[in-house]
C-alpha atoms as a PDB file:
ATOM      1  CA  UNK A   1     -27.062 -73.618 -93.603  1.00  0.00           C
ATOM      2  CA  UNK A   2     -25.030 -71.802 -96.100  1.00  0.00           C
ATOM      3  CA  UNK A   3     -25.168 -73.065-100.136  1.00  0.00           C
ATOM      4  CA  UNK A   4     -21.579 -74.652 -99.574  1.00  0.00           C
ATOM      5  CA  UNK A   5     -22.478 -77.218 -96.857  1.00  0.00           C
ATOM      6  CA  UNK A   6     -25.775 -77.880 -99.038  1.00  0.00           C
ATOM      7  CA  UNK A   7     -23.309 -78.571-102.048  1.00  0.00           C
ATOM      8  CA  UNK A   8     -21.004 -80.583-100.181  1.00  0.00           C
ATOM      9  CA  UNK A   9     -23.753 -82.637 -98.836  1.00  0.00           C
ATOM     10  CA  UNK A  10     -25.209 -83.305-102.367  1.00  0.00           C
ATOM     11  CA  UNK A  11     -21.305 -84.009-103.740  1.00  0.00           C
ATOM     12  CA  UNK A  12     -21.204 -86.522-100.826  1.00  0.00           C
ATOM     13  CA  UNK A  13     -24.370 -88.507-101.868  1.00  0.00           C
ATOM     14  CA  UNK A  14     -23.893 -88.374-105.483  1.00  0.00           C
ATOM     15  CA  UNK A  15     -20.326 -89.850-105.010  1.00  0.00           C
ATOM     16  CA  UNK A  16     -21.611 -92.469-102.308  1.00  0.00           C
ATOM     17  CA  UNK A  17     -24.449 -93.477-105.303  1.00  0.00           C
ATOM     18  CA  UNK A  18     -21.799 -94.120-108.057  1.00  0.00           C
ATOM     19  CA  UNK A  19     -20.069 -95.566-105.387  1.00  0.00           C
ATOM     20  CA  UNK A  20     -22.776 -97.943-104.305  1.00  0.00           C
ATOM     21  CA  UNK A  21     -24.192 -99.016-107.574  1.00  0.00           C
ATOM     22  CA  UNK A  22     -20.746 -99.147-109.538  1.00  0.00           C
ATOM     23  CA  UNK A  23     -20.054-102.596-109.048  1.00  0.00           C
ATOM     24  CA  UNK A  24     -23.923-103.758-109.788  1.00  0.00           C
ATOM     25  CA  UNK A  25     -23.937-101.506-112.946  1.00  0.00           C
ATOM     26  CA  UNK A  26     -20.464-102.537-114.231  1.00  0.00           C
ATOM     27  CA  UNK A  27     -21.218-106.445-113.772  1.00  0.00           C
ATOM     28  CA  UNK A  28     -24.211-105.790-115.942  1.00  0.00           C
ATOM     29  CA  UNK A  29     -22.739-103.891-118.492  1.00  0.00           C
ATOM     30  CA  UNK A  30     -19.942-106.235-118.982  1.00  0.00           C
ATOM     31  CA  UNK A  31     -22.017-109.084-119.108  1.00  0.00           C
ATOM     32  CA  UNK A  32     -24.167-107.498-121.371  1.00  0.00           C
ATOM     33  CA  UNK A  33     -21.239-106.805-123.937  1.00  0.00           C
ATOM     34  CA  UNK A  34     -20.326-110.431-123.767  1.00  0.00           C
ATOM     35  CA  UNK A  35     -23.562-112.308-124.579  1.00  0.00           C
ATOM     36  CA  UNK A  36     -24.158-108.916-127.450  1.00  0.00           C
ATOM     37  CA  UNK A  37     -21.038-110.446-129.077  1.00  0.00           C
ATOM     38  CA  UNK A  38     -21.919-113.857-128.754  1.00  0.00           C
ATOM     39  CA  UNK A  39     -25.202-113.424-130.179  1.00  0.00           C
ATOM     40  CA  UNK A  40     -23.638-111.006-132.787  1.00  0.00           C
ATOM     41  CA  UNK A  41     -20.555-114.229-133.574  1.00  0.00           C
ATOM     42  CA  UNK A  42     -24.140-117.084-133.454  1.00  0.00           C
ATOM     43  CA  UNK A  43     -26.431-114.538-135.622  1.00  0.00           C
ATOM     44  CA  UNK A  44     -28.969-115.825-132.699  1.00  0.00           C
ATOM     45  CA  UNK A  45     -30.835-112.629-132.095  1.00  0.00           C
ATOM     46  CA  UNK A  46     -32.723-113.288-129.154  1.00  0.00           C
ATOM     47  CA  UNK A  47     -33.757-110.579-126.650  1.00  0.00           C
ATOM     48  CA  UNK A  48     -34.277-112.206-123.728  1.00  0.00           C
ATOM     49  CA  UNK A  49     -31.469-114.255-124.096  1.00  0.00           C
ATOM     50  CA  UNK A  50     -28.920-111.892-121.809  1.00  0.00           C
ATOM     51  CA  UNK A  51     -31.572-111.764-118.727  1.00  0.00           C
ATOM     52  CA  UNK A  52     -30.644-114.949-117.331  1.00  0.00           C
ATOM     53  CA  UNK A  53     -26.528-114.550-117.283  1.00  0.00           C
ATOM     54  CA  UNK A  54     -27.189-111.047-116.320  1.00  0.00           C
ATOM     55  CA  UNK A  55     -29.807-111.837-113.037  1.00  0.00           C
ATOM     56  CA  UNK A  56     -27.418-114.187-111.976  1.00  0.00           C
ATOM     57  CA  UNK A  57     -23.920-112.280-112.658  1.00  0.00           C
ATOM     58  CA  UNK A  58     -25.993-109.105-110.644  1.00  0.00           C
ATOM     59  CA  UNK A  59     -26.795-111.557-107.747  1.00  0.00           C
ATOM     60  CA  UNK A  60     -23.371-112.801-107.641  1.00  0.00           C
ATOM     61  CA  UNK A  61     -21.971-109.419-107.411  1.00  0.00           C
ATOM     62  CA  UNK A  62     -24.149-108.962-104.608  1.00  0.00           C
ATOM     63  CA  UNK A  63     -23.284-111.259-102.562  1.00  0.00           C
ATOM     64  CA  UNK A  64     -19.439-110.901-103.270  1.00  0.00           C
ATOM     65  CA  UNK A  65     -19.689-106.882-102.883  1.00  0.00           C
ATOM     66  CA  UNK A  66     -22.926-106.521-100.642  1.00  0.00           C
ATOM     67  CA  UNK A  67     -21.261-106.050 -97.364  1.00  0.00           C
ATOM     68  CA  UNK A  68     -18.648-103.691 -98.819  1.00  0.00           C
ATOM     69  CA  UNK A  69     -21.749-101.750-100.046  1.00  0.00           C
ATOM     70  CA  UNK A  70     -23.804-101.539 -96.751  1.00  0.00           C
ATOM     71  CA  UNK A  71     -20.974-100.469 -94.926  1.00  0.00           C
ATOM     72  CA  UNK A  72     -20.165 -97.571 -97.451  1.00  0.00           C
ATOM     73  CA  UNK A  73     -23.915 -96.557 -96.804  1.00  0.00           C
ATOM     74  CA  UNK A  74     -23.874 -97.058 -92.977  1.00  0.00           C
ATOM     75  CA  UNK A  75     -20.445 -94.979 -92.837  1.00  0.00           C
ATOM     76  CA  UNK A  76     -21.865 -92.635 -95.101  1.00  0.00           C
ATOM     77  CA  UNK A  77     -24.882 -91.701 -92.915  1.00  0.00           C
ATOM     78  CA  UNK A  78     -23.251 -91.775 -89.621  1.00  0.00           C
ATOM     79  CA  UNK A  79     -21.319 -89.087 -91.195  1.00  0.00           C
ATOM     80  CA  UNK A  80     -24.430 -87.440 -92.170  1.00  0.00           C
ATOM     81  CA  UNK A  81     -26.117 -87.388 -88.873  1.00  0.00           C
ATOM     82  CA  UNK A  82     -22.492 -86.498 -86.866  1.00  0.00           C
ATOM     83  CA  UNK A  83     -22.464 -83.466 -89.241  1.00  0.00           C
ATOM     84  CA  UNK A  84     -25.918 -81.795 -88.285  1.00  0.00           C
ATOM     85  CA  UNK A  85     -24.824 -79.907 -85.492  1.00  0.00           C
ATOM     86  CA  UNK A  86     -22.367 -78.269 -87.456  1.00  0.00           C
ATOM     87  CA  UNK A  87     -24.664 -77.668 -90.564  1.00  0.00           C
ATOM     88  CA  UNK A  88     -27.017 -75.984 -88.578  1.00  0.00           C
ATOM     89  CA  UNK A  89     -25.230 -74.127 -86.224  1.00  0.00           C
END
């Protein structure tokens, strides 16, 4: 196993990662930035005011994008495992 196929291996996972958790992170962020402005237009400064829309927006966009997700994982490792022979010899 040579430094390039451990580098393409790691480029492969990292992008599969961002991949993954994109649409989980980006549903978060945006709700985040909506009930931050609301509280900012209200003046109500409450912490724990953005958990709730934010649990339930995440769950949401796990349901609507969870299979998409486990299949980028599943297709991901098949690939994995299908390129061991050739890694290692």
């Amino acid at each position: 196993m040579n430094s390039e196929a451990v580098l393409s291996i790691s480029q492969n996972a990292l992008e599969t990662a961002i991949m993954v958790s994109a649409p989980l992170l980006l549903t978060a962020l945006v709700i985040g930035l909506v009930v931050s402005i609301l509280q900012a237009a209200t003046q109500i400064n409450e912490a724990t005011l953005s958990f709730i829309p934010k649990l339930l927006g995440v769950f949401a966009a796990t349901v609507i994008a969870g299979p998409w997700m486990v299949q980028t994982l599943v297709d991901y490792m098949q690939r994995l495992f299908t390129s061991i022979p050739y890694v290692i010899g």
